[in-house]
N, C-alpha and C. Protein backbone atom coordinates (compact mmCIF):
# COMPACT_ATOMS: atom_id res chain seq x y z
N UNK A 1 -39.16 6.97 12.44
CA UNK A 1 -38.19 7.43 11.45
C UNK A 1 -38.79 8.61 10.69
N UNK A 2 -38.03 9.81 10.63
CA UNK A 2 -38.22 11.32 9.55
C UNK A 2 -38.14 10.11 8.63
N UNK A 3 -39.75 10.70 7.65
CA UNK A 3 -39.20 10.36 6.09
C UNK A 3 -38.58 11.39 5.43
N UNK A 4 -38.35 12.38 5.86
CA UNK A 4 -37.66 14.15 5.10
C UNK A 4 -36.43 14.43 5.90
N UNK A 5 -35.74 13.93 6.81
CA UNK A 5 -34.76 14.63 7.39
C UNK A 5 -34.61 15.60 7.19
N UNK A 6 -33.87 16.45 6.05
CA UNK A 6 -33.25 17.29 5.30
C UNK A 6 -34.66 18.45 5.46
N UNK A 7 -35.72 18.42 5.38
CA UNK A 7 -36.70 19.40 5.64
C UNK A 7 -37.15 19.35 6.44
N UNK A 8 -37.17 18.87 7.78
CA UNK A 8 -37.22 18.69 9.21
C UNK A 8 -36.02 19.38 9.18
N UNK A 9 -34.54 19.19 9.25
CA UNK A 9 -33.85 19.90 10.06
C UNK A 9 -34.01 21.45 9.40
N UNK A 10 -33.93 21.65 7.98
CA UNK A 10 -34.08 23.10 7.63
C UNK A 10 -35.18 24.45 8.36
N UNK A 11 -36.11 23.66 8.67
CA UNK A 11 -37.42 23.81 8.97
C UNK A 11 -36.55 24.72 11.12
N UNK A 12 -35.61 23.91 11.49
CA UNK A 12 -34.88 24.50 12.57
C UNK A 12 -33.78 25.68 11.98
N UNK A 13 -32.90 24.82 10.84
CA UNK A 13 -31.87 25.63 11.18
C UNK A 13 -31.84 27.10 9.57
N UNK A 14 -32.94 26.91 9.21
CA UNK A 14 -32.89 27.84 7.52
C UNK A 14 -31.56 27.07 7.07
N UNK A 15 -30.76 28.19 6.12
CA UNK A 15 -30.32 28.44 5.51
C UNK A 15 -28.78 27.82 5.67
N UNK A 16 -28.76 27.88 7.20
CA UNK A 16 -27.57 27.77 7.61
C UNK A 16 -26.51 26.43 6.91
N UNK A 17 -25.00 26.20 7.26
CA UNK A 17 -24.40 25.33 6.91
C UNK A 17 -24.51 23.87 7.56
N UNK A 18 -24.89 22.68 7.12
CA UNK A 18 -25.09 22.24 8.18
C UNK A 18 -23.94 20.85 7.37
N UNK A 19 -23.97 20.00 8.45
CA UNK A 19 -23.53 18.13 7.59
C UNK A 19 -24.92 17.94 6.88
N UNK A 20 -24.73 16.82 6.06
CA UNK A 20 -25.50 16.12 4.74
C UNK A 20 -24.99 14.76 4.60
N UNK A 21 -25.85 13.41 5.29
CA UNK A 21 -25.12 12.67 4.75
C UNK A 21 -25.92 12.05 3.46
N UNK A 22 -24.98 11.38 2.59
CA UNK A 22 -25.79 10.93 1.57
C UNK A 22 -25.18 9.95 0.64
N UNK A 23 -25.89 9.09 0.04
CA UNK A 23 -25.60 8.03 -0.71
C UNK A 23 -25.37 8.23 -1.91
N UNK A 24 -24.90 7.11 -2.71
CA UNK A 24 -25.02 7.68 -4.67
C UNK A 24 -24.33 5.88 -4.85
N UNK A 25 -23.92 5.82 -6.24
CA UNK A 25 -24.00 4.58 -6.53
C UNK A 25 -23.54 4.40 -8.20
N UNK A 26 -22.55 3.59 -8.31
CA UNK A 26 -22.04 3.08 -9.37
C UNK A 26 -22.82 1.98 -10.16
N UNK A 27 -23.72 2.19 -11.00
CA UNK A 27 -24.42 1.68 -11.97
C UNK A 27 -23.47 0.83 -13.36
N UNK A 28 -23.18 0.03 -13.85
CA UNK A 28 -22.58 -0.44 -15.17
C UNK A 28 -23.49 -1.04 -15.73
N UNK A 29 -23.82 -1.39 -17.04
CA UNK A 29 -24.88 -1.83 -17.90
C UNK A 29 -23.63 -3.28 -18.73
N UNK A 30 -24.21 -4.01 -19.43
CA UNK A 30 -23.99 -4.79 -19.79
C UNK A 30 -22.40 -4.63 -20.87
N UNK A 31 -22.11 -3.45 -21.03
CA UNK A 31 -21.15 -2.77 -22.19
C UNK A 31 -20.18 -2.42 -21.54
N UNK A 32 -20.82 -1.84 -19.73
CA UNK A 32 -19.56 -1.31 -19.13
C UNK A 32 -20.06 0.13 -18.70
N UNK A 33 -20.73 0.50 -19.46
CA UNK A 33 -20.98 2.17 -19.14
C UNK A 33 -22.08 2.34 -17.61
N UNK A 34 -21.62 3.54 -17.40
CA UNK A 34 -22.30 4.14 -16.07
C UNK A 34 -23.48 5.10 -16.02
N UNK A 35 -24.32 4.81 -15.59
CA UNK A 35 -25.60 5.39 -14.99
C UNK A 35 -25.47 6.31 -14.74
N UNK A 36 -25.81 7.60 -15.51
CA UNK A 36 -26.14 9.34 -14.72
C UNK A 36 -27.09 10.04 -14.85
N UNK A 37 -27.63 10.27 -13.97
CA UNK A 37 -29.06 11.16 -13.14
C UNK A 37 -29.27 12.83 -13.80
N UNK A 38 -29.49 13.25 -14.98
CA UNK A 38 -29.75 14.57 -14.98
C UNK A 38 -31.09 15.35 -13.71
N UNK A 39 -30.47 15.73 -12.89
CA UNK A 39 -31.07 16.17 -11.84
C UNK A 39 -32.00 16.90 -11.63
N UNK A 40 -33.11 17.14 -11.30
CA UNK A 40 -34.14 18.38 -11.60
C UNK A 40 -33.43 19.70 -10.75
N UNK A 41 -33.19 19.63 -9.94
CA UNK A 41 -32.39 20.56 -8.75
C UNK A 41 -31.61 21.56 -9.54
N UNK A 42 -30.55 21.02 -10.31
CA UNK A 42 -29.51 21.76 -10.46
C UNK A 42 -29.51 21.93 -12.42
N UNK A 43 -30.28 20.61 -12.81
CA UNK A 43 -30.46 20.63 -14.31
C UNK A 43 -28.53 20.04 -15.02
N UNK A 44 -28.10 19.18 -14.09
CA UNK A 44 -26.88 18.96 -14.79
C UNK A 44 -26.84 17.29 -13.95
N UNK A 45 -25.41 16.27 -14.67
CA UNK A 45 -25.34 14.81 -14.38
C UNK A 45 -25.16 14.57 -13.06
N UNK A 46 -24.99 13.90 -12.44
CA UNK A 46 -24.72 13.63 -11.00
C UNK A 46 -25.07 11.98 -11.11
N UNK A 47 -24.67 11.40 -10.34
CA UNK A 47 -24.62 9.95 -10.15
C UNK A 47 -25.94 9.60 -9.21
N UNK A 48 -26.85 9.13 -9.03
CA UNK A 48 -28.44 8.75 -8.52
C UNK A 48 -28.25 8.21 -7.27
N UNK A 49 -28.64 8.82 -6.53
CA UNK A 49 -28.41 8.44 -4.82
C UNK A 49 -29.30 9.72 -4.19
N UNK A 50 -29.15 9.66 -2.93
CA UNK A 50 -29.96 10.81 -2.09
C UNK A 50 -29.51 10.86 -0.34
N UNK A 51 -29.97 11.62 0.28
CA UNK A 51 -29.87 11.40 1.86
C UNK A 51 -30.27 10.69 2.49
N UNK A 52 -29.64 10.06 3.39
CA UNK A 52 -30.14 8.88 4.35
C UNK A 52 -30.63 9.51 5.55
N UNK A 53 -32.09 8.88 5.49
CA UNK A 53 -33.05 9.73 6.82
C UNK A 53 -32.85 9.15 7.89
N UNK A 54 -33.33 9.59 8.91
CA UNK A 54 -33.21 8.96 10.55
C UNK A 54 -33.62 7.50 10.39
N UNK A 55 -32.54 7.32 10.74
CA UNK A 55 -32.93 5.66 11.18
C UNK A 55 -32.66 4.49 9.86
N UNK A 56 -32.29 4.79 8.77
CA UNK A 56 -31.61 3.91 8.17
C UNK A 56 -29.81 4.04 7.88
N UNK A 57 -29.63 2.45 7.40
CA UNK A 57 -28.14 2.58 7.24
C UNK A 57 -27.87 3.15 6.07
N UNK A 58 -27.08 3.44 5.80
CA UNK A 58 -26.20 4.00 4.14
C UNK A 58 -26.86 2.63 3.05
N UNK A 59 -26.32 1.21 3.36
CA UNK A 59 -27.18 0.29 2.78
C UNK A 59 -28.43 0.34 2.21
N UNK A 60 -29.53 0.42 3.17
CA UNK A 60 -31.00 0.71 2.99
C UNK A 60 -31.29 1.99 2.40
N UNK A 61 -30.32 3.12 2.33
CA UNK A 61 -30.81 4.29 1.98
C UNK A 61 -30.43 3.87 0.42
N UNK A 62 -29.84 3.53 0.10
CA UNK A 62 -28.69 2.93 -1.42
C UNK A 62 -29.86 2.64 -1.86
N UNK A 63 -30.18 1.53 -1.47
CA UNK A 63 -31.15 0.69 -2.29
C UNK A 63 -32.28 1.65 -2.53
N UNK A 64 -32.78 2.02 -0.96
CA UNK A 64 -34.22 3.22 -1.71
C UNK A 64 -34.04 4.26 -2.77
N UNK A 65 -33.15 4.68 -2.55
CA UNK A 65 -32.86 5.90 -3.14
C UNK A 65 -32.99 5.38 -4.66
N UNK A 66 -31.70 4.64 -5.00
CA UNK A 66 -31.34 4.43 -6.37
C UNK A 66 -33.13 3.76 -7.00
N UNK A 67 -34.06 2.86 -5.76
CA UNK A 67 -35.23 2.32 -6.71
C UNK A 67 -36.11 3.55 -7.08
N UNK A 68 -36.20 4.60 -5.92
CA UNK A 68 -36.91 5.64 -6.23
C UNK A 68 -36.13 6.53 -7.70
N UNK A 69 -35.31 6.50 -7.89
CA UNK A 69 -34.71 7.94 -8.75
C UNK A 69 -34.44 7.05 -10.02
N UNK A 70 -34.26 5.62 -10.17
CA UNK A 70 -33.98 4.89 -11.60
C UNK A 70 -35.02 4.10 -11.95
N UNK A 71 -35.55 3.69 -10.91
CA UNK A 71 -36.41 2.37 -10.94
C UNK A 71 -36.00 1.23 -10.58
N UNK A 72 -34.56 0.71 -10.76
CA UNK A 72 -33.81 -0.13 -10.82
C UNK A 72 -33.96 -0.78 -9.03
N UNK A 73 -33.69 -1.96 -9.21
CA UNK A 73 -33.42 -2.75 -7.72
C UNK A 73 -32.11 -3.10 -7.84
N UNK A 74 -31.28 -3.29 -7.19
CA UNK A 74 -30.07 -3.05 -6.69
C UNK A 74 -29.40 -3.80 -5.17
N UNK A 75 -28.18 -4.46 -5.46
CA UNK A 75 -27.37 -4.63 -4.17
C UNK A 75 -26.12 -3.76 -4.36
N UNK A 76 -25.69 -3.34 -3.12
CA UNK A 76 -24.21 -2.72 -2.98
C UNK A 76 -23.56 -3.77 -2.95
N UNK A 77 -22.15 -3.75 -3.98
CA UNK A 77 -21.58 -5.08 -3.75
C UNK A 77 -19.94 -4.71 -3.24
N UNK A 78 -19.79 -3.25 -3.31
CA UNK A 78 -18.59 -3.05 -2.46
C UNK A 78 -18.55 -1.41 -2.09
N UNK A 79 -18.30 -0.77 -1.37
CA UNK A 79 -18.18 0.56 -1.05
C UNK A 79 -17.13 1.08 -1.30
N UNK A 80 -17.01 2.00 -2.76
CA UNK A 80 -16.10 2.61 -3.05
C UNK A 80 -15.19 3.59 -2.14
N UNK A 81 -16.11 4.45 -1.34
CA UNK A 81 -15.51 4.88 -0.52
C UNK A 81 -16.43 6.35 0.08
N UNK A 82 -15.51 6.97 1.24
CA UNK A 82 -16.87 7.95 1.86
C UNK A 82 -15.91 8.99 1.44
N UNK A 83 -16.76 10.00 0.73
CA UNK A 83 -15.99 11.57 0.75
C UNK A 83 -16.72 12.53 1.50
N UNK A 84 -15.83 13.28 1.96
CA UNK A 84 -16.25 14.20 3.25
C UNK A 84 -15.69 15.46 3.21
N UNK A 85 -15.07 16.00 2.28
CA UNK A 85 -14.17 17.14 2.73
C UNK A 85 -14.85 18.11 1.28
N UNK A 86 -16.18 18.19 1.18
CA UNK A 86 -16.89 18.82 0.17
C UNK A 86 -18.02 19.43 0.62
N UNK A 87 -18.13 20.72 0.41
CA UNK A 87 -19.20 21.64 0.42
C UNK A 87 -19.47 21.84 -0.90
N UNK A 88 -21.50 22.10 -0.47
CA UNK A 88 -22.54 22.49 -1.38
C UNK A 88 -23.59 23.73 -1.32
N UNK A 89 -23.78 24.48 -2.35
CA UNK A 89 -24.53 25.34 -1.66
C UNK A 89 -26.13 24.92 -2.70
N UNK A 90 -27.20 25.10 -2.79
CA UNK A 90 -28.02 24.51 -3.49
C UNK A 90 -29.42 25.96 -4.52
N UNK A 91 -29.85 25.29 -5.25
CA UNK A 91 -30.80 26.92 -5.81
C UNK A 91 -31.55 27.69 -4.66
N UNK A 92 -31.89 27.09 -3.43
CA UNK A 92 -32.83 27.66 -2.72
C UNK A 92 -31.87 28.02 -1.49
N UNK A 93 -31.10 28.57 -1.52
CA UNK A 93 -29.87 28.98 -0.41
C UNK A 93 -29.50 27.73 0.35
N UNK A 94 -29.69 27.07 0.25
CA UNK A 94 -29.39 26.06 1.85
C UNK A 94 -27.58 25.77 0.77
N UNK A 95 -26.74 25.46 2.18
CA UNK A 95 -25.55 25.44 2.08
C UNK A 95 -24.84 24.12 3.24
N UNK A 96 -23.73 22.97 2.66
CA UNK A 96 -24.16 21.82 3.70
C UNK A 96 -22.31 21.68 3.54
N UNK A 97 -22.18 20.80 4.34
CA UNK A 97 -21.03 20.05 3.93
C UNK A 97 -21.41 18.97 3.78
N UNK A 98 -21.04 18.13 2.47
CA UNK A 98 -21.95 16.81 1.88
C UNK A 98 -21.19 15.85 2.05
N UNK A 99 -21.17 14.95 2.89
CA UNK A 99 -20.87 13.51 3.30
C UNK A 99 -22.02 13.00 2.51
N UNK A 100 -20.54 11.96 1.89
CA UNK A 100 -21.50 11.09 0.65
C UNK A 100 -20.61 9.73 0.59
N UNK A 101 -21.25 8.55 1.25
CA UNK A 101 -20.67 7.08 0.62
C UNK A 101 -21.20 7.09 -0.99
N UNK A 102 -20.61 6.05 -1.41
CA UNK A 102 -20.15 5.87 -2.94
C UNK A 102 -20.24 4.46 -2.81
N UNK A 103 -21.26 3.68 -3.56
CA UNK A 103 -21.23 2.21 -3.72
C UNK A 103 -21.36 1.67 -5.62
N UNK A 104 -20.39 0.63 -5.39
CA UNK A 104 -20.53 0.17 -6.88
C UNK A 104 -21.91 -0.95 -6.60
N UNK A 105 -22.94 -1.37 -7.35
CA UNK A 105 -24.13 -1.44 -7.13
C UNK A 105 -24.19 -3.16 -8.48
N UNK A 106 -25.09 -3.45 -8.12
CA UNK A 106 -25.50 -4.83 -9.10
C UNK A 106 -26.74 -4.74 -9.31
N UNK A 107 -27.31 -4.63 -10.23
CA UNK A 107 -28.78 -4.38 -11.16
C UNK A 107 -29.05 -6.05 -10.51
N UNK A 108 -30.40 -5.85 -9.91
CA UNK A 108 -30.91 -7.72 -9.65
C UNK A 108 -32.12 -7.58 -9.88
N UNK A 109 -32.91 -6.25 -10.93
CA UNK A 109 -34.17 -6.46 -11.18
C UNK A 109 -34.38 -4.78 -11.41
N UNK A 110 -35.98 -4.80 -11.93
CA UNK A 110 -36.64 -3.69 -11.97
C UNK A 110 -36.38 -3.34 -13.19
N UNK A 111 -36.90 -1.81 -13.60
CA UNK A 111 -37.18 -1.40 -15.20
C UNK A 111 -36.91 -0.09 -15.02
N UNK A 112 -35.61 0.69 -16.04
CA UNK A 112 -35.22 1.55 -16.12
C UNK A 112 -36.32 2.86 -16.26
N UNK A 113 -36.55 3.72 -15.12
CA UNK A 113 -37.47 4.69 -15.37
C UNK A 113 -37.33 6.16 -14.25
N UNK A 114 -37.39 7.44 -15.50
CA UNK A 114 -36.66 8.20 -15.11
C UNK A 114 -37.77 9.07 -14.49
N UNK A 115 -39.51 8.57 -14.27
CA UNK A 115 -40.30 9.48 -14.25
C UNK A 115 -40.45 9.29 -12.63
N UNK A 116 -40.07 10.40 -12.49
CA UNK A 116 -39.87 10.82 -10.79
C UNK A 116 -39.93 12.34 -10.28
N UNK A 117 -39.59 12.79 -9.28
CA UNK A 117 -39.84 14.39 -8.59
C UNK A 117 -38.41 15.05 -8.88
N UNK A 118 -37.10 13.89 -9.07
CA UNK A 118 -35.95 14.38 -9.27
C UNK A 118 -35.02 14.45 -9.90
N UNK A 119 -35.59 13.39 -11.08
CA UNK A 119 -34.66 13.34 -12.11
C UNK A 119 -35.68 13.78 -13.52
N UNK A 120 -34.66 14.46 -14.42
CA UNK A 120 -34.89 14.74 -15.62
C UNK A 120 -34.73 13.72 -16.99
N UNK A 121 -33.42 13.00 -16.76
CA UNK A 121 -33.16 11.85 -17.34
C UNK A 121 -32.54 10.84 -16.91
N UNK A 122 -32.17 9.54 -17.21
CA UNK A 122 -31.31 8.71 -17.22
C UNK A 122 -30.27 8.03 -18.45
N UNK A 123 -29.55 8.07 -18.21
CA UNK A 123 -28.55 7.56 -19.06
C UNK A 123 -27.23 7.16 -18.74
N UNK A 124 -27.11 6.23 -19.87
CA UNK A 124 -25.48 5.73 -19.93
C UNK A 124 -24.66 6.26 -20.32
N UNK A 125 -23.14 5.97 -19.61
CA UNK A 125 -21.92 7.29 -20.60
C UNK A 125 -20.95 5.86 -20.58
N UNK A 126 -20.21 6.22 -21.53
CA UNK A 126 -18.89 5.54 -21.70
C UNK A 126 -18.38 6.19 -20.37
N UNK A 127 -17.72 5.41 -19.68
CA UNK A 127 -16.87 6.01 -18.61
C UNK A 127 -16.08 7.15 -19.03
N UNK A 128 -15.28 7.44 -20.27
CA UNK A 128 -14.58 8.18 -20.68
C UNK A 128 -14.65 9.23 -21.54
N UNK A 129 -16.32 9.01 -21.36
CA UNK A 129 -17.05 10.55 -21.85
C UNK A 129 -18.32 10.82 -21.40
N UNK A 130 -17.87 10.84 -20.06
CA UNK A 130 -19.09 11.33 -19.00
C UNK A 130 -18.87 12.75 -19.30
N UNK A 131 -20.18 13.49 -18.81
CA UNK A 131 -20.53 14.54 -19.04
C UNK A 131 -19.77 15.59 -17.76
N UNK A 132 -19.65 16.66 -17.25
CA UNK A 132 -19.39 17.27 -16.18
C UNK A 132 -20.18 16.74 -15.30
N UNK A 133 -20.22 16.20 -14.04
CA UNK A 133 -20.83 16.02 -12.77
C UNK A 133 -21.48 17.00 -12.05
N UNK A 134 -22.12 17.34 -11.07
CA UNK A 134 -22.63 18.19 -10.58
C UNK A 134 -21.67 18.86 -9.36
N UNK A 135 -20.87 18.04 -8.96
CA UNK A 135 -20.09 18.67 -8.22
C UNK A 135 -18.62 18.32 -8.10
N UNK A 136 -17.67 18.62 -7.59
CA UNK A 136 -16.26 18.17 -7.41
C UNK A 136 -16.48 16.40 -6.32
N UNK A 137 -16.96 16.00 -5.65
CA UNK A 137 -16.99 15.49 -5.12
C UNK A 137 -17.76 14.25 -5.97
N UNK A 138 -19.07 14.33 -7.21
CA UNK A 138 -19.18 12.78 -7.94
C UNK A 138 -17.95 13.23 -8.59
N UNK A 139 -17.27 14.19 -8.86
CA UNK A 139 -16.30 14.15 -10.00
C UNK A 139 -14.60 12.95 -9.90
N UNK A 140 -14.72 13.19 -8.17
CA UNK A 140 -14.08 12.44 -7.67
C UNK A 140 -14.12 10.92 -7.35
N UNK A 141 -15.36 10.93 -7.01
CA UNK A 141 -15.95 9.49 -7.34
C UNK A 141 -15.35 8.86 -8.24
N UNK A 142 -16.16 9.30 -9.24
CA UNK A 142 -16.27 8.76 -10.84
C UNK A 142 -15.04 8.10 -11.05
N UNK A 143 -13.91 9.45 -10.70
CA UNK A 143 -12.48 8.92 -11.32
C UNK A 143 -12.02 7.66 -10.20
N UNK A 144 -12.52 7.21 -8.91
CA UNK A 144 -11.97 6.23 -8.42
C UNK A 144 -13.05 4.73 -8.57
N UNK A 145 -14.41 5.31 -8.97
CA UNK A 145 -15.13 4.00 -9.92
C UNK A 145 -14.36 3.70 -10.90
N UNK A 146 -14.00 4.83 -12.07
CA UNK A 146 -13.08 4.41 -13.22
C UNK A 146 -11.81 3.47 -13.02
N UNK A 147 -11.70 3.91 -11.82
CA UNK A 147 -9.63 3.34 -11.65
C UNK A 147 -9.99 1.76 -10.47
N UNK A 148 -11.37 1.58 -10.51
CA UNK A 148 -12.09 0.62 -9.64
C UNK A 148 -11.02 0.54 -8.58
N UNK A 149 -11.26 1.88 -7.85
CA UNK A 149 -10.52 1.91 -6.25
C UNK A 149 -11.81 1.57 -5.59
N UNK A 150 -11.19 0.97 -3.71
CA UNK A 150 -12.18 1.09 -3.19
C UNK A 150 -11.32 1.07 -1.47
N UNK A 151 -12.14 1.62 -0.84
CA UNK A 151 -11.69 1.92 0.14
C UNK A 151 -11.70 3.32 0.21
N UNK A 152 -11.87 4.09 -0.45
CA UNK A 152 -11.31 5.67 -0.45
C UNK A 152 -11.43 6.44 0.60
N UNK A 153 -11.43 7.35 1.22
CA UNK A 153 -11.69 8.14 1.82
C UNK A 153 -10.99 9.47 1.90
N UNK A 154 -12.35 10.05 1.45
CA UNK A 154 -11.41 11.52 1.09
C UNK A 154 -12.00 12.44 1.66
């Protein structure tokens, strides 16, 4: 298994447009409010997830991802849904179309901690005064975590 996918394939294709698949994850705290990732990348909120490398499922990538970037341990307890019809371009030119599942998630352990390679902060928002997202696509999310859809596919 690539532990880097994403810099293994760049490493072939530069710059170019390529697919991205990738995870993220619906966090709620005891009040209700949702978990958002100030990102080192882009310096704005985004929901805490990452790319799933060769050889794991969307599942296993969920869980790594979210323990690496929050601290938090975590089950997916339903899959909101996969969005697909979103392009990204990023600070260092690379440009993708970002396939991203969306899981609402259950805290089953671990200790909130934001000191990592990719996040700047962590925090809670009232659902209804989340900050701008990083892209159209958590923006879309968000609003079908809020309206607790699931199934989506967009």
């Amino acid at each position: 298994m690539n532990k880097n996918y994403i810099k293994w394939i760049r490493s072939k294709v530069g710059h170019e447009k390529i697919f991205l698949n990738f995870v993220g994850g619906c966090i709620r705290n005891s009040k209700g409010e949702i978990l958002l990732q100030r990102r080192k990348d882009k310096n704005v909120w985004g929901f805490p997830g990452g790319a799933i490398e060769l050889g794991e499922s969307a599942k296993e990538a969920v869980i790594r991802e979210i323990k690496e970037e929050t601290g938090l341990d975590i089950i997916p307890r339903k899959m909101i849904g996969v969005y697909t019809h979103y392009f990204d371009e990023y600070p260092n030119g690379d440009s993708a179309q970002v396939i991203a599942i969306f899981f609402d998630l259950e805290i089953v352990g671990g200790k909130l901690d934001d000191n990592n390679d990719e996040t700047l902060e962590l925090k809670f928002f009232n659902e209804t005064k989340c900050p701008k997202l990083v892209n159209q696509q958590h923006e879309d999310a968000l609003i079908d975590m809020i309206n607790r859809e699931y199934g989506i596919c967009r």
